[in-house]
N, C-alpha and C. Protein backbone atom coordinates (compact mmCIF):
# COMPACT_ATOMS: atom_id res chain seq x y z
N UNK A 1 -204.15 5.45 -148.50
CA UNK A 1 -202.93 4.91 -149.02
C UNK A 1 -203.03 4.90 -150.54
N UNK A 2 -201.41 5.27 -151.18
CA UNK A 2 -202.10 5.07 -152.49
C UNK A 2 -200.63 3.77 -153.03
N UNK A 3 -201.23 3.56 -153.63
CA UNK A 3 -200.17 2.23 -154.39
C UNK A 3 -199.88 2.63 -155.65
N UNK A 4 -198.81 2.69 -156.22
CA UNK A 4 -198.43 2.37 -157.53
C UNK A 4 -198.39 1.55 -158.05
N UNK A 5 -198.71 1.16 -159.61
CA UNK A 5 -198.96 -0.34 -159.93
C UNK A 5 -198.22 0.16 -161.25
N UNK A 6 -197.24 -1.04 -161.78
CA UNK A 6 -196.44 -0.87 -162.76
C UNK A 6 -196.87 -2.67 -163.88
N UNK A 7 -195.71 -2.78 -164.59
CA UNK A 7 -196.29 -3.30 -165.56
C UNK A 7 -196.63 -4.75 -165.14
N UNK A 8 -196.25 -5.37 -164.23
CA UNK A 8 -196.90 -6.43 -163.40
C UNK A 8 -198.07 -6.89 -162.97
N UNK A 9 -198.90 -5.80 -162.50
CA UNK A 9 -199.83 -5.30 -161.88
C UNK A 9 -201.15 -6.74 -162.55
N UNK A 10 -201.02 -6.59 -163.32
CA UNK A 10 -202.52 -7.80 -164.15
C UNK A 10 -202.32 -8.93 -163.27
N UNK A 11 -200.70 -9.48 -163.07
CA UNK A 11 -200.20 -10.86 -162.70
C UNK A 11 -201.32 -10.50 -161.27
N UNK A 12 -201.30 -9.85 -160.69
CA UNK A 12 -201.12 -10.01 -159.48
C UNK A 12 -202.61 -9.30 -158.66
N UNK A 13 -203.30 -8.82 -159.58
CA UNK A 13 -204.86 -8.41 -159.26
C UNK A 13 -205.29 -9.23 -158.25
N UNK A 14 -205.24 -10.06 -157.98
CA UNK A 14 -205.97 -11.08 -156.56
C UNK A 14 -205.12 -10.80 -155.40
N UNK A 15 -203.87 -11.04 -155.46
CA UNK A 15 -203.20 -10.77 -154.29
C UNK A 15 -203.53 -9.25 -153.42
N UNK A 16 -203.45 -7.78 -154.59
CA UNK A 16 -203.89 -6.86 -154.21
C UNK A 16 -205.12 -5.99 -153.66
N UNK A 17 -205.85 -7.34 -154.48
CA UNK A 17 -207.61 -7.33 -153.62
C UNK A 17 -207.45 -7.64 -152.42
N UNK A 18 -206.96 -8.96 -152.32
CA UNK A 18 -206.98 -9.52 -150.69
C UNK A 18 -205.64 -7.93 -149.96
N UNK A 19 -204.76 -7.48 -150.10
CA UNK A 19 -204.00 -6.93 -149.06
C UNK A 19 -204.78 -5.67 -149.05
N UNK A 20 -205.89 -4.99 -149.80
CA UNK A 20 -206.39 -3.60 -150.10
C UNK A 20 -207.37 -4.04 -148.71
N UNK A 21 -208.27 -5.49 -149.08
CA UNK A 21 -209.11 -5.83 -147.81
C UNK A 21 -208.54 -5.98 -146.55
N UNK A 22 -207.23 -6.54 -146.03
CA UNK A 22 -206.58 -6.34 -145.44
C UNK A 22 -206.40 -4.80 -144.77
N UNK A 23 -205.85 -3.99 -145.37
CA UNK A 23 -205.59 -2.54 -144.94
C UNK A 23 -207.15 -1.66 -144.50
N UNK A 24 -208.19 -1.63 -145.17
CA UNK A 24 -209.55 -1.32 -144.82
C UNK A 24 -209.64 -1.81 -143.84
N UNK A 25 -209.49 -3.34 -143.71
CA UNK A 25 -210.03 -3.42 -142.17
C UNK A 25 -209.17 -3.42 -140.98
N UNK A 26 -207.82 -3.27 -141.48
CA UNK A 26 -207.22 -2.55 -139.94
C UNK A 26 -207.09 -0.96 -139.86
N UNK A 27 -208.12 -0.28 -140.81
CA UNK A 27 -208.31 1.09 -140.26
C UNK A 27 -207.76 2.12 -141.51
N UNK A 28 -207.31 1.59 -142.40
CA UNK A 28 -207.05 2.54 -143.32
C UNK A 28 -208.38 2.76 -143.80
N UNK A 29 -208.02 4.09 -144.31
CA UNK A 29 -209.54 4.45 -145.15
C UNK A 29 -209.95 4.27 -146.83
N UNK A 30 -208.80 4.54 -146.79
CA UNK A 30 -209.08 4.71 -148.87
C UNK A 30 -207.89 3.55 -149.61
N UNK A 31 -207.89 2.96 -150.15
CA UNK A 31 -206.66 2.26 -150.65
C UNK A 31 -206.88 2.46 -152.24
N UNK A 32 -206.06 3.23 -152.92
CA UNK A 32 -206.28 3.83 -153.88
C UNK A 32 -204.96 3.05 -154.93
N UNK A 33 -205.28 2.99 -156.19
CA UNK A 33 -204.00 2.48 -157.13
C UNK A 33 -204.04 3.49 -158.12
N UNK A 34 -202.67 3.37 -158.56
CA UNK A 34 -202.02 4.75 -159.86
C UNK A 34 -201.68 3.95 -160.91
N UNK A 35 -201.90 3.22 -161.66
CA UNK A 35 -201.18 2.70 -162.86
C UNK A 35 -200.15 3.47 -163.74
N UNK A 36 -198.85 3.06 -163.44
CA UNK A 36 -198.11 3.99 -164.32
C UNK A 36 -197.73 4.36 -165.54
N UNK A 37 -198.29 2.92 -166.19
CA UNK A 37 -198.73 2.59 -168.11
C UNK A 37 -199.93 2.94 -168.02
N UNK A 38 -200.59 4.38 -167.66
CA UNK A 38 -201.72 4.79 -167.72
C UNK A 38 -201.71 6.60 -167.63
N UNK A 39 -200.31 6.77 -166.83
CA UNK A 39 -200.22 7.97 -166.72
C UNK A 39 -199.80 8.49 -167.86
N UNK A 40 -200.19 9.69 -168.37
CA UNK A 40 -199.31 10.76 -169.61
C UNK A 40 -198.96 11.55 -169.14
N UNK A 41 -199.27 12.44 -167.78
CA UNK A 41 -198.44 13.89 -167.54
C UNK A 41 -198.30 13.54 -166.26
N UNK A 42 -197.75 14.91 -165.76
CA UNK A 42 -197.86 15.38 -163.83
C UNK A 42 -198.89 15.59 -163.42
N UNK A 43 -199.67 16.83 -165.11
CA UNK A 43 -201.02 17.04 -164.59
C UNK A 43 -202.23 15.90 -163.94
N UNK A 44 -201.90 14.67 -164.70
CA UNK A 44 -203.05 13.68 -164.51
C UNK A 44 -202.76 12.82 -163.19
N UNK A 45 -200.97 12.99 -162.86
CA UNK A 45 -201.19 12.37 -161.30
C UNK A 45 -201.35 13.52 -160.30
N UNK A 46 -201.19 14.65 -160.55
CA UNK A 46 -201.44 16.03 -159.76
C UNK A 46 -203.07 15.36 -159.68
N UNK A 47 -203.70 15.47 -160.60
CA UNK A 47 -205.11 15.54 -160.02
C UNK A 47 -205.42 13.55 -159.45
N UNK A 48 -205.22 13.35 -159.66
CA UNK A 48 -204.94 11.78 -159.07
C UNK A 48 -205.22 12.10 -157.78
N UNK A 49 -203.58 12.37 -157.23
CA UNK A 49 -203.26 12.83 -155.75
C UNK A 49 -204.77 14.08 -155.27
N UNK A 50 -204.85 14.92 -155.65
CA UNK A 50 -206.12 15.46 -155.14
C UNK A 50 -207.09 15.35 -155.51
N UNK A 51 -208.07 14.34 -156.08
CA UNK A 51 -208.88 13.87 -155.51
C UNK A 51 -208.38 12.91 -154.77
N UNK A 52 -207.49 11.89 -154.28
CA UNK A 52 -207.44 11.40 -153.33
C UNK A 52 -207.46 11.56 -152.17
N UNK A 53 -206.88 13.24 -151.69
CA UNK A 53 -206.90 13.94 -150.53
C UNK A 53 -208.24 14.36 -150.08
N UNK A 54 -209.28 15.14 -151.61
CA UNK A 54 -210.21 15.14 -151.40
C UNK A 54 -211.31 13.97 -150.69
N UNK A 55 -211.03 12.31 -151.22
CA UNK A 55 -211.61 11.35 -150.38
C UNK A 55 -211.40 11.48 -148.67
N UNK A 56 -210.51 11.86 -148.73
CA UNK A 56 -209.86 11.85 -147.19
C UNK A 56 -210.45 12.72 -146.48
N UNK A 57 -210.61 14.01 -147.10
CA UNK A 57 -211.59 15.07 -146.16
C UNK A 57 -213.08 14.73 -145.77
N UNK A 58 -213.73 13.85 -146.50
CA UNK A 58 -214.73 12.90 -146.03
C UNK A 58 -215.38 12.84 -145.03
């Protein structure tokens, strides 16, 4: 799974720990975050997204 995290995201760091632990243990595998005040291109979420796929082939 991947999450987007926008400019909120600081407020709320605990809540998203506990629901990331949540999702791991009912069977998801990867719980991944994108910060979007972090991104500069396509290129950098293009490769984002694959290595994330890459985790998945695992």
């Amino acid at each position: 799974m991947i999450e987007i995290d926008g400019p909120r995201h600081k407020d709320h760091a605990g809540r998203d720990h506990s629901r990331s632990r949540l999702f791991l243990h009912s069977g998801v595998k990867v719980v991944d975050r994108l910060n979007v005040e972090e991104v500069k291109s396509r290129a950098e979420v293009e490769k984002f997204v694959d290595d994330f796929l890459a985790q998945l082939k695992r």
